[in-house]
N, C-alpha and C. Protein backbone atom coordinates (compact mmCIF):
# COMPACT_ATOMS: atom_id res chain seq x y z
N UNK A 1 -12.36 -18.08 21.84
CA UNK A 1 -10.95 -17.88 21.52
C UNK A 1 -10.31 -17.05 22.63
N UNK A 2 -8.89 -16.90 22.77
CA UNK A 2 -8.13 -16.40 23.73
C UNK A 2 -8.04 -15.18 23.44
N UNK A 3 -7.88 -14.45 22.56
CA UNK A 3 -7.35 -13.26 21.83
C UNK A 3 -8.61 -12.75 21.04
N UNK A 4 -9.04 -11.56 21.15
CA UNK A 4 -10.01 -10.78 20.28
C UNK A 4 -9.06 -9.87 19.85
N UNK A 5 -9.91 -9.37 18.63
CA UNK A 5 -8.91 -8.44 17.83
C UNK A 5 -9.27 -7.00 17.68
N UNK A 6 -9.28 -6.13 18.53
CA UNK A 6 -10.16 -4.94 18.56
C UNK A 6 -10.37 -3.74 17.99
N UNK A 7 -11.20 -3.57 17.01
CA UNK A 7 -10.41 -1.87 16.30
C UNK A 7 -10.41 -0.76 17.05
N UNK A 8 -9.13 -0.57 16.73
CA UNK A 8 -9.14 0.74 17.81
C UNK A 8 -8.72 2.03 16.72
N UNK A 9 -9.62 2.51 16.48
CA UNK A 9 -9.94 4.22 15.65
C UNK A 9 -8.88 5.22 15.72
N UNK A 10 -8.46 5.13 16.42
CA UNK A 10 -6.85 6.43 16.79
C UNK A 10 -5.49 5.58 15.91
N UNK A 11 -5.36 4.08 15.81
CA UNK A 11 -4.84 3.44 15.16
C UNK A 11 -4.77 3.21 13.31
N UNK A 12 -6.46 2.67 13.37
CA UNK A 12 -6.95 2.63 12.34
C UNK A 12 -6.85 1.10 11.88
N UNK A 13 -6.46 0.16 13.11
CA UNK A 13 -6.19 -0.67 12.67
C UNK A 13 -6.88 -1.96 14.26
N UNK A 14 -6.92 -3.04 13.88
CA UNK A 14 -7.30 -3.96 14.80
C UNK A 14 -6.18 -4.37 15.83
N UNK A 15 -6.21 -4.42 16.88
CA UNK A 15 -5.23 -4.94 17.86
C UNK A 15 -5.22 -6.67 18.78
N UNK A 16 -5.02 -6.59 19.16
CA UNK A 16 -5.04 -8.10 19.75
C UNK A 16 -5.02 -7.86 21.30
N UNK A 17 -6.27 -8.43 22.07
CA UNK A 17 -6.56 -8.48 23.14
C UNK A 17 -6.31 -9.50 23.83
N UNK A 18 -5.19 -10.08 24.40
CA UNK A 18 -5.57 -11.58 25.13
C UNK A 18 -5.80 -12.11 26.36
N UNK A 19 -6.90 -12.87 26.60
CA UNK A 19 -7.15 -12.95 27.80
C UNK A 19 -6.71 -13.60 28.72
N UNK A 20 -5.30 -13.97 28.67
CA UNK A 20 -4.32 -14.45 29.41
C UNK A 20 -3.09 -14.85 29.21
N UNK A 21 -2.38 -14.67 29.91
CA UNK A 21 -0.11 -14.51 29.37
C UNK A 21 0.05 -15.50 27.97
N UNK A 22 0.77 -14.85 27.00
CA UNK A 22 0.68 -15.23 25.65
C UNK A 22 1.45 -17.00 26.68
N UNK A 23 2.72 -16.95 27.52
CA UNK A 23 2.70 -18.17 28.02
C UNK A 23 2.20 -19.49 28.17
N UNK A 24 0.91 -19.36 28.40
CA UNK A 24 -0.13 -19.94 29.11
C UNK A 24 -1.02 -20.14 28.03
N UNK A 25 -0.76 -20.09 26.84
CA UNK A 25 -1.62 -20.24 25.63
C UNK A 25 -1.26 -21.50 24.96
N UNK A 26 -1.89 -22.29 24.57
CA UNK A 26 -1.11 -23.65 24.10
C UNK A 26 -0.51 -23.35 22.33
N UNK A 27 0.11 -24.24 22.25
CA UNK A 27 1.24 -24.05 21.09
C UNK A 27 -0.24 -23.51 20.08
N UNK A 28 -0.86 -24.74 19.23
CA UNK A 28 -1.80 -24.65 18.73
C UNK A 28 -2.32 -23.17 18.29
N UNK A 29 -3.43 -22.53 19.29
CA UNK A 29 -3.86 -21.47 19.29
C UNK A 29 -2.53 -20.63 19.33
N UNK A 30 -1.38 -20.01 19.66
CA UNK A 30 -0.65 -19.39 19.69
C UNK A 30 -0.29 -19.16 18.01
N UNK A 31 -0.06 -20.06 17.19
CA UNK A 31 -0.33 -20.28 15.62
C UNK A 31 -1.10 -19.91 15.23
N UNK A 32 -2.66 -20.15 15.75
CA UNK A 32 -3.62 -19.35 15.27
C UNK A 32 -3.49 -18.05 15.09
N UNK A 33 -3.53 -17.44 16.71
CA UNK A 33 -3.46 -15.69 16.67
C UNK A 33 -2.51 -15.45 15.83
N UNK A 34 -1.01 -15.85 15.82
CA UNK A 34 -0.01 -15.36 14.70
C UNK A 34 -0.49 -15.27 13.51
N UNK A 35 -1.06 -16.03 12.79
CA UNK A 35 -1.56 -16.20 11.91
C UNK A 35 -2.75 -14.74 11.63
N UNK A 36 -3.45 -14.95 12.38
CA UNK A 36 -4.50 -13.72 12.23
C UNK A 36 -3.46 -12.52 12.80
N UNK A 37 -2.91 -12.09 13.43
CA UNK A 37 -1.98 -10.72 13.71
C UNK A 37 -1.13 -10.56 12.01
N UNK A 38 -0.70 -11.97 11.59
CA UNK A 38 0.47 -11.18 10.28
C UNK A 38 -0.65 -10.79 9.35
N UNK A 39 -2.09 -10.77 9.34
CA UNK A 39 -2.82 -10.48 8.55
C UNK A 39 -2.86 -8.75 9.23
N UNK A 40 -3.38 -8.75 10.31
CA UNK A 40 -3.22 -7.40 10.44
C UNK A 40 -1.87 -6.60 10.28
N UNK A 41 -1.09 -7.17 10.64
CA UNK A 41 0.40 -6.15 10.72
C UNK A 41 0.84 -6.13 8.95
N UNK A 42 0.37 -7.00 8.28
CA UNK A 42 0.58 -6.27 6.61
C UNK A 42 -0.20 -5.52 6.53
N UNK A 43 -1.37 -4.68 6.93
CA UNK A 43 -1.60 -3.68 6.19
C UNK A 43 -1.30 -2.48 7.05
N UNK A 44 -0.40 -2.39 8.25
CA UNK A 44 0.01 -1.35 9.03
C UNK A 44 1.21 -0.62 8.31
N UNK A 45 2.01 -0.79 7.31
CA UNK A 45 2.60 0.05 5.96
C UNK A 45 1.59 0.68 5.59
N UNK A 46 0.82 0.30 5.00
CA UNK A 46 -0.39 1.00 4.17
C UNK A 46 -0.88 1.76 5.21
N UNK A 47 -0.93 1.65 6.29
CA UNK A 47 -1.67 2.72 7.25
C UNK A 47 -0.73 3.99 7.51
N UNK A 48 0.51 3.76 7.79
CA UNK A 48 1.53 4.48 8.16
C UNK A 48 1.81 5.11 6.71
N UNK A 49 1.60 4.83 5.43
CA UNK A 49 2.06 5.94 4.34
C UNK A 49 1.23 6.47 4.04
N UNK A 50 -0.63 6.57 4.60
CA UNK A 50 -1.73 7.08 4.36
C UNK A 50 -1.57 7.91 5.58
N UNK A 51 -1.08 8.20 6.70
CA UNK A 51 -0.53 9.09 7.63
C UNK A 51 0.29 9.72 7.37
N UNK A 52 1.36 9.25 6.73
CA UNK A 52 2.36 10.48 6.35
C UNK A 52 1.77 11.20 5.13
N UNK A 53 0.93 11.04 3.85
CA UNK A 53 0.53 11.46 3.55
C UNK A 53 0.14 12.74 4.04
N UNK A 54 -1.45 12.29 5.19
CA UNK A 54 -1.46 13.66 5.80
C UNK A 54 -0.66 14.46 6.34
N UNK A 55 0.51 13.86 6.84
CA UNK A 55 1.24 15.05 7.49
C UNK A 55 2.03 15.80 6.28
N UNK A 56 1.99 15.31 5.74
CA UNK A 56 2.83 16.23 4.21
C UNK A 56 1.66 17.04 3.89
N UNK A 57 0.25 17.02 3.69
CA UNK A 57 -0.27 17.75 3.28
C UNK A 57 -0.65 19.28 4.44
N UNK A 58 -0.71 18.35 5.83
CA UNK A 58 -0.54 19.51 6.61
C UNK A 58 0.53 20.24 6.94
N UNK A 59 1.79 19.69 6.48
CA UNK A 59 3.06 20.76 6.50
C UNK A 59 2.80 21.62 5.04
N UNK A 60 2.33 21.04 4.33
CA UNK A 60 2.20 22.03 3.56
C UNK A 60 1.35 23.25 3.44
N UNK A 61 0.16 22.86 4.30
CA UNK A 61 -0.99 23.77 4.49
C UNK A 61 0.09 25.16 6.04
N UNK A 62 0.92 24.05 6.94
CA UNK A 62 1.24 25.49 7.90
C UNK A 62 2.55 26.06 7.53
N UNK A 63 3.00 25.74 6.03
CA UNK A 63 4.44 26.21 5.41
C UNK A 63 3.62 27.95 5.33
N UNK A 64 2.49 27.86 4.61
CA UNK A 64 1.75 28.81 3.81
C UNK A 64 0.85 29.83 5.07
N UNK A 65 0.52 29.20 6.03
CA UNK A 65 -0.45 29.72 7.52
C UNK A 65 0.40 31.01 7.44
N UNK A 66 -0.11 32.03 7.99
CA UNK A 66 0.32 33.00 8.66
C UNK A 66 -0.46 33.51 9.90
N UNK A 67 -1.62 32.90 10.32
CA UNK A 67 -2.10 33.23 11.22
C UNK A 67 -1.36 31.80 12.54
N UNK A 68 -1.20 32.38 14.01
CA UNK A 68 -0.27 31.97 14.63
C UNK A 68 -1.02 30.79 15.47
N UNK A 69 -2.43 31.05 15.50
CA UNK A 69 -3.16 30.11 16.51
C UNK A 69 -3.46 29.32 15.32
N UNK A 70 -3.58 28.86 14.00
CA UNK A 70 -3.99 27.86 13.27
C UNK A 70 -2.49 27.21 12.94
N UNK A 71 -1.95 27.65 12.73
CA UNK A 71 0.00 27.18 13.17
C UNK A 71 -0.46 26.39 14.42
N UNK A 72 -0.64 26.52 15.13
CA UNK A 72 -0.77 25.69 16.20
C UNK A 72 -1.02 24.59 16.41
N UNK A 73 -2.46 24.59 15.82
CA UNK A 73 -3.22 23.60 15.67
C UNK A 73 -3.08 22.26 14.34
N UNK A 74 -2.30 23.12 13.46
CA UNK A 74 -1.55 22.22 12.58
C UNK A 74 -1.08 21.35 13.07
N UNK A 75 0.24 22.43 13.70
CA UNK A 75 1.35 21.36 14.54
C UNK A 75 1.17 20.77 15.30
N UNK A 76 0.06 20.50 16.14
CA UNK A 76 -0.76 19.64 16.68
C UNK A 76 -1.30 18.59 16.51
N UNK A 77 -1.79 18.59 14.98
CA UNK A 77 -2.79 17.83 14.07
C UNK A 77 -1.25 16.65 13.46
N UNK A 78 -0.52 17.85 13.62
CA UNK A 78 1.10 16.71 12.84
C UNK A 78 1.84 15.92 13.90
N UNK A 79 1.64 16.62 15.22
CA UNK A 79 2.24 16.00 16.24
C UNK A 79 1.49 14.70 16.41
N UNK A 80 0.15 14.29 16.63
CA UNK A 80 -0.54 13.26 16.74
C UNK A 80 -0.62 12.45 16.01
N UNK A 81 -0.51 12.62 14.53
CA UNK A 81 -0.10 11.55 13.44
C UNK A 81 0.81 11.14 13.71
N UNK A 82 1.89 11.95 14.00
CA UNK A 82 3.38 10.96 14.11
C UNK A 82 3.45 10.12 15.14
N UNK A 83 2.31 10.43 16.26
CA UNK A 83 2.47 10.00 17.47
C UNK A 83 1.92 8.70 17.17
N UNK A 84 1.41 8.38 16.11
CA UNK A 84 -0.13 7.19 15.65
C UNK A 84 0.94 6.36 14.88
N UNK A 85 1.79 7.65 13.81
CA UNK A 85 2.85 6.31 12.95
C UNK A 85 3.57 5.68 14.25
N UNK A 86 4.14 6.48 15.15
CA UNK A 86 5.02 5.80 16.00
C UNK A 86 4.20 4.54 16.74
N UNK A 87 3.34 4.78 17.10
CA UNK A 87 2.62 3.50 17.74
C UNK A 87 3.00 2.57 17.01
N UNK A 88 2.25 2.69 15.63
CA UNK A 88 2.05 1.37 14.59
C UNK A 88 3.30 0.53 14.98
N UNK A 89 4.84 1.63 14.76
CA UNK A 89 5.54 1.02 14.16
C UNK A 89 5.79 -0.17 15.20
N UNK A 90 5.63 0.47 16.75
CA UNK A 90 5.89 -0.72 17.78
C UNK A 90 4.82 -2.08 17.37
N UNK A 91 3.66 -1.67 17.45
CA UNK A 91 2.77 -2.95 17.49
C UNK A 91 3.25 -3.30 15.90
N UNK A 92 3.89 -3.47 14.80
CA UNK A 92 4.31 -4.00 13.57
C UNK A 92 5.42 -4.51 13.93
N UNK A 93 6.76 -3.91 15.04
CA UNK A 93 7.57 -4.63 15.20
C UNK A 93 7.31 -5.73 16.68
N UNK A 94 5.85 -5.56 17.23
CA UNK A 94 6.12 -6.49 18.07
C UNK A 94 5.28 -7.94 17.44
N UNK A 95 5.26 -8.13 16.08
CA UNK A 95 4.93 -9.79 15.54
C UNK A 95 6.59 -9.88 14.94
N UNK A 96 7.73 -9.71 15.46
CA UNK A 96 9.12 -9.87 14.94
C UNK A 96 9.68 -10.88 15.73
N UNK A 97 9.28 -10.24 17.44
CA UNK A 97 9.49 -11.07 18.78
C UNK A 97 8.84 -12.17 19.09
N UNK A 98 7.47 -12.07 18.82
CA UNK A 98 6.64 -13.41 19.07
C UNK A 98 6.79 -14.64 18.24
N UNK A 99 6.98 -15.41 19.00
CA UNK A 99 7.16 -17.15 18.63
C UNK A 99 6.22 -17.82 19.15
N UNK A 100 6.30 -19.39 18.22
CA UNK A 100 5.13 -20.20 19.12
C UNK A 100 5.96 -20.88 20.09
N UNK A 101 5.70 -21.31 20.92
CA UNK A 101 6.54 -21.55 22.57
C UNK A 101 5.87 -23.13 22.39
């Protein structure tokens, strides 16, 4: 196949690898991968409200912190989730753009 689907752990979710310009892919298989991507991109909601989750629970844990270096590391721990929802949300809105050609 043209496209492997790779889990990538910082995501939490499978991505799509392809081994050459979605262009250059014949109609056919281009249906395929779509097909297997809208399977992954429905459960990237469910990933993104199991992330905000955590970050609600860690704003709630550095509402209460008073020590200044674990504040830190919170906001750290919250900065990188959001940084993970924000990913998702691109790779969820980029099966919006893709068509079969």
């Amino acid at each position: 196949m043209l496209v492997t689907f790779i889990y990538d752990p910082r995501l939490g979710i499978k991505v799509p690898s392809l081994e050459k310009p979605w262009d250059e892919i014949d109609a056919h298989t281009q249906s395929e991968i779509l097909a297997k991507w809208e399977k992954v991109r429905g459960d990237i909601p469910d990933r993104i409200k199991e992330l905000e989750r955590q970050i609600n629970h860690l704003q709630g844990q550095l509402y209460r912190e008073n020590d200044f270096n674990r504040s830190c590391e919170l906001n750290s721990e919250i900065a990188e989730l959001a940084s993970i929802i924000n990913d998702l949300w691109i790779w969820y809105r980029t099966g919006d753009e893709v068509t079969v050609t």
